[in-house]
C-alpha atoms as a PDB file:
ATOM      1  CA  UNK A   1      88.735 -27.086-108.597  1.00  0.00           C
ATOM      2  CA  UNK A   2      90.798 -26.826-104.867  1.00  0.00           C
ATOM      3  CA  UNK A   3      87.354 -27.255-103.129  1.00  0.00           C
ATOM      4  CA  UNK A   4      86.152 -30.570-105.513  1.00  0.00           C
ATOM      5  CA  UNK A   5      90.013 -31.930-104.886  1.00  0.00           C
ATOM      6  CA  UNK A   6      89.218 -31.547-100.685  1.00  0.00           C
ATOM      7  CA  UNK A   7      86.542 -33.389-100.785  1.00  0.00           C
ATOM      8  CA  UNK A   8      87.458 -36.620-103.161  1.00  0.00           C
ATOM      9  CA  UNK A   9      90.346 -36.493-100.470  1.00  0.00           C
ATOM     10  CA  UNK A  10      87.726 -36.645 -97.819  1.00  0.00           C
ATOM     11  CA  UNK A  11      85.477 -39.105 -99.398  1.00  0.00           C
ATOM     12  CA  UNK A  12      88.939 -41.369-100.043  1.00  0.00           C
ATOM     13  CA  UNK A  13      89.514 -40.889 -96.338  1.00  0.00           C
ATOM     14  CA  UNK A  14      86.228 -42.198 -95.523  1.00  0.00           C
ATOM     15  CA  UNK A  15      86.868 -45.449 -97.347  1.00  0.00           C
ATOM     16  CA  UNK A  16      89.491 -46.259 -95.943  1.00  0.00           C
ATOM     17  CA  UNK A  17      91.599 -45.129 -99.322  1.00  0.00           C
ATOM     18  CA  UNK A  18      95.399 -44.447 -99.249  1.00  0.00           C
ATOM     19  CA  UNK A  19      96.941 -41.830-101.078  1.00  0.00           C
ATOM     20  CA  UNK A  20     100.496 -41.577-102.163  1.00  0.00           C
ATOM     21  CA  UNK A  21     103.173 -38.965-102.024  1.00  0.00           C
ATOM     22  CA  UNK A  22     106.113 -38.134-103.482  1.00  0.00           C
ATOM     23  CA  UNK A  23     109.064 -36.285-102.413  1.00  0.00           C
ATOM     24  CA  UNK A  24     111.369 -34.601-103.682  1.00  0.00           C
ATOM     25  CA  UNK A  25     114.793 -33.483-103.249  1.00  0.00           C
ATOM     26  CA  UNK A  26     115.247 -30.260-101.316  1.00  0.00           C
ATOM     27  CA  UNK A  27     117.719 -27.694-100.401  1.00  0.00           C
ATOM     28  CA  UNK A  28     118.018 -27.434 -96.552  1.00  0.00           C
ATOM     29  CA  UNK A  29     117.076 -23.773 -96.312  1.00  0.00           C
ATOM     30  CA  UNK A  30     113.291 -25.357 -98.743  1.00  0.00           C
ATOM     31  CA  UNK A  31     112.952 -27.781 -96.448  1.00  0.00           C
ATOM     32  CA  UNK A  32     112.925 -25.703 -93.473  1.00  0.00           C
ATOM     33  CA  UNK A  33     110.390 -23.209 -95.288  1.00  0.00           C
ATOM     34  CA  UNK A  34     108.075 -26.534 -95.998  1.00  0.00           C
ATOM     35  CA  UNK A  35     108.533 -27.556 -92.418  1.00  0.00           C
ATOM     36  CA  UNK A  36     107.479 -24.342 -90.939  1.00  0.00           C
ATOM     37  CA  UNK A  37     104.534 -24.115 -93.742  1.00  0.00           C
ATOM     38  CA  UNK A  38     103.004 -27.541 -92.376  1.00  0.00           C
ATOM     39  CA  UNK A  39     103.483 -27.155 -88.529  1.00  0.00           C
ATOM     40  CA  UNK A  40     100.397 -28.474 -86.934  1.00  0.00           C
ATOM     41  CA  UNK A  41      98.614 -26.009 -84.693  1.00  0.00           C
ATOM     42  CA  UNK A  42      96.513 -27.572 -81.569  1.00  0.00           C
ATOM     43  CA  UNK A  43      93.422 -25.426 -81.699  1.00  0.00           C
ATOM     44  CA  UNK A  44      90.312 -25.410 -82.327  1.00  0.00           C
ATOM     45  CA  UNK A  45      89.631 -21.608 -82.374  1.00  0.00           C
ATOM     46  CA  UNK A  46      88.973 -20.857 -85.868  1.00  0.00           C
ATOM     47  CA  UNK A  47      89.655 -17.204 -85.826  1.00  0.00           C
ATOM     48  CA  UNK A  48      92.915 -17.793 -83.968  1.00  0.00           C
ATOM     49  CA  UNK A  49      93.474 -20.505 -86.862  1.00  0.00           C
ATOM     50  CA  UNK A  50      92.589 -17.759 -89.391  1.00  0.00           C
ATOM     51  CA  UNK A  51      94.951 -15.179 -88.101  1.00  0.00           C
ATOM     52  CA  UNK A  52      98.136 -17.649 -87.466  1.00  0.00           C
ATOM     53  CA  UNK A  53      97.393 -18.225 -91.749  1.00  0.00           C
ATOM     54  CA  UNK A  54      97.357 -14.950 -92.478  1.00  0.00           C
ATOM     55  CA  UNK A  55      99.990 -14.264 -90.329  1.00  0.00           C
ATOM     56  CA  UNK A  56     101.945 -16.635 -92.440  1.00  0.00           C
ATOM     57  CA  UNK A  57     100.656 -15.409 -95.934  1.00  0.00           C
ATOM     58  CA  UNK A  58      99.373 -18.417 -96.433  1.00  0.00           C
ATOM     59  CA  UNK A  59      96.008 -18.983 -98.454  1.00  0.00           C
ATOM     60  CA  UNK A  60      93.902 -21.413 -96.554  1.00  0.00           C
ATOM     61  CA  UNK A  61      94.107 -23.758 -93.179  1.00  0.00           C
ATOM     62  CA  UNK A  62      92.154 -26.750 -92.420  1.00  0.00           C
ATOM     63  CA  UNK A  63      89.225 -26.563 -90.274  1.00  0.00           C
ATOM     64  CA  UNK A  64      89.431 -28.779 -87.113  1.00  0.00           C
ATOM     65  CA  UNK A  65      86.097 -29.923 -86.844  1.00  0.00           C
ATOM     66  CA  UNK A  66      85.889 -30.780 -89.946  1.00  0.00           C
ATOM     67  CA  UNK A  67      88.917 -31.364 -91.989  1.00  0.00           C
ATOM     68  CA  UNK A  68      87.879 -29.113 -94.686  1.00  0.00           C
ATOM     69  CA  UNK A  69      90.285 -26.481 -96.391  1.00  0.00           C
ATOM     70  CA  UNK A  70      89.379 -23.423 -95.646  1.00  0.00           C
ATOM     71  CA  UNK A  71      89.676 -20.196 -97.532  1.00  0.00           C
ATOM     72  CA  UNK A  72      91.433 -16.971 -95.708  1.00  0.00           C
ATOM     73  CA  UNK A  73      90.916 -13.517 -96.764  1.00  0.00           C
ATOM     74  CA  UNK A  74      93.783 -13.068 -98.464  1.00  0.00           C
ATOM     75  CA  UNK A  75      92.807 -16.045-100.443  1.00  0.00           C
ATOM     76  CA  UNK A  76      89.382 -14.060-101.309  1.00  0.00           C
ATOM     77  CA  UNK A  77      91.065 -10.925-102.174  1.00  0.00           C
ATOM     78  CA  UNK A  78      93.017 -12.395-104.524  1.00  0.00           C
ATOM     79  CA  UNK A  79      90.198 -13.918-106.437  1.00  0.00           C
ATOM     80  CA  UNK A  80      88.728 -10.548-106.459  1.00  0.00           C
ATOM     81  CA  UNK A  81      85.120 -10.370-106.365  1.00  0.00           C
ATOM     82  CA  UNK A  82      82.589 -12.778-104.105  1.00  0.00           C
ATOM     83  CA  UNK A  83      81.468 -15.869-105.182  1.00  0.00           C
ATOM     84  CA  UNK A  84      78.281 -15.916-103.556  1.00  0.00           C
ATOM     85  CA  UNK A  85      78.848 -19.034-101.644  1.00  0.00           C
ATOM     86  CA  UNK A  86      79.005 -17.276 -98.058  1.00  0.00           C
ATOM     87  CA  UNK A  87      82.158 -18.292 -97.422  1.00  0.00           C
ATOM     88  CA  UNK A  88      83.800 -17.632 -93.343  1.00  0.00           C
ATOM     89  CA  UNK A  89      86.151 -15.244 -94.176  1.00  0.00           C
ATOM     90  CA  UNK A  90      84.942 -13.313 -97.218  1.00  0.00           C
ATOM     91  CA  UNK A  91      85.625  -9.614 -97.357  1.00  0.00           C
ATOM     92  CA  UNK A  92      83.239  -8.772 -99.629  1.00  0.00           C
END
């Protein structure tokens, strides 16, 4: 489902498509969590990229070359078993 909803964003991208947002009201102490959640790193080491997520507890990053979400581990562990796709950071 996550990786068929990355790429109808990326084909929507492609044509020139807008998306809206919404936001919502926050509590400062949320929004600072969401801020720090969606800093943009300036790299284009994928490992490095990998680790800072991790680092973070967070479940995927995007790719720079590509724009594609991209699985981490922890992500894989907590599906549980391999999905035989030969995904980057699979620990199985």
């Amino acid at each position: 489902y996550f990786h068929h909803q990355v790429m109808l964003r990326a084909a929507a991208s492609s044509l020139g498509t807008t998306t809206t947002t919404t936001t919502t009201t926050m509590a400062p102490q949320e929004k600072q969590q969401a801020s720090l959640s969606t800093t943009r790193i300036e790299t284009t080491d994928i490992e490095e990229l990998h680790k800072l997520a991790v680092s973070r507890c967070e479940h995927t990053y995007t790719d720079p070359a590509t724009g594609f979400m991209v699985f981490t581990e922890l992500q894989h562990l907590k599906r549980g078993t391999c999905c035989g796709n030969k995904c980057r950071h699979c620990p199985y």
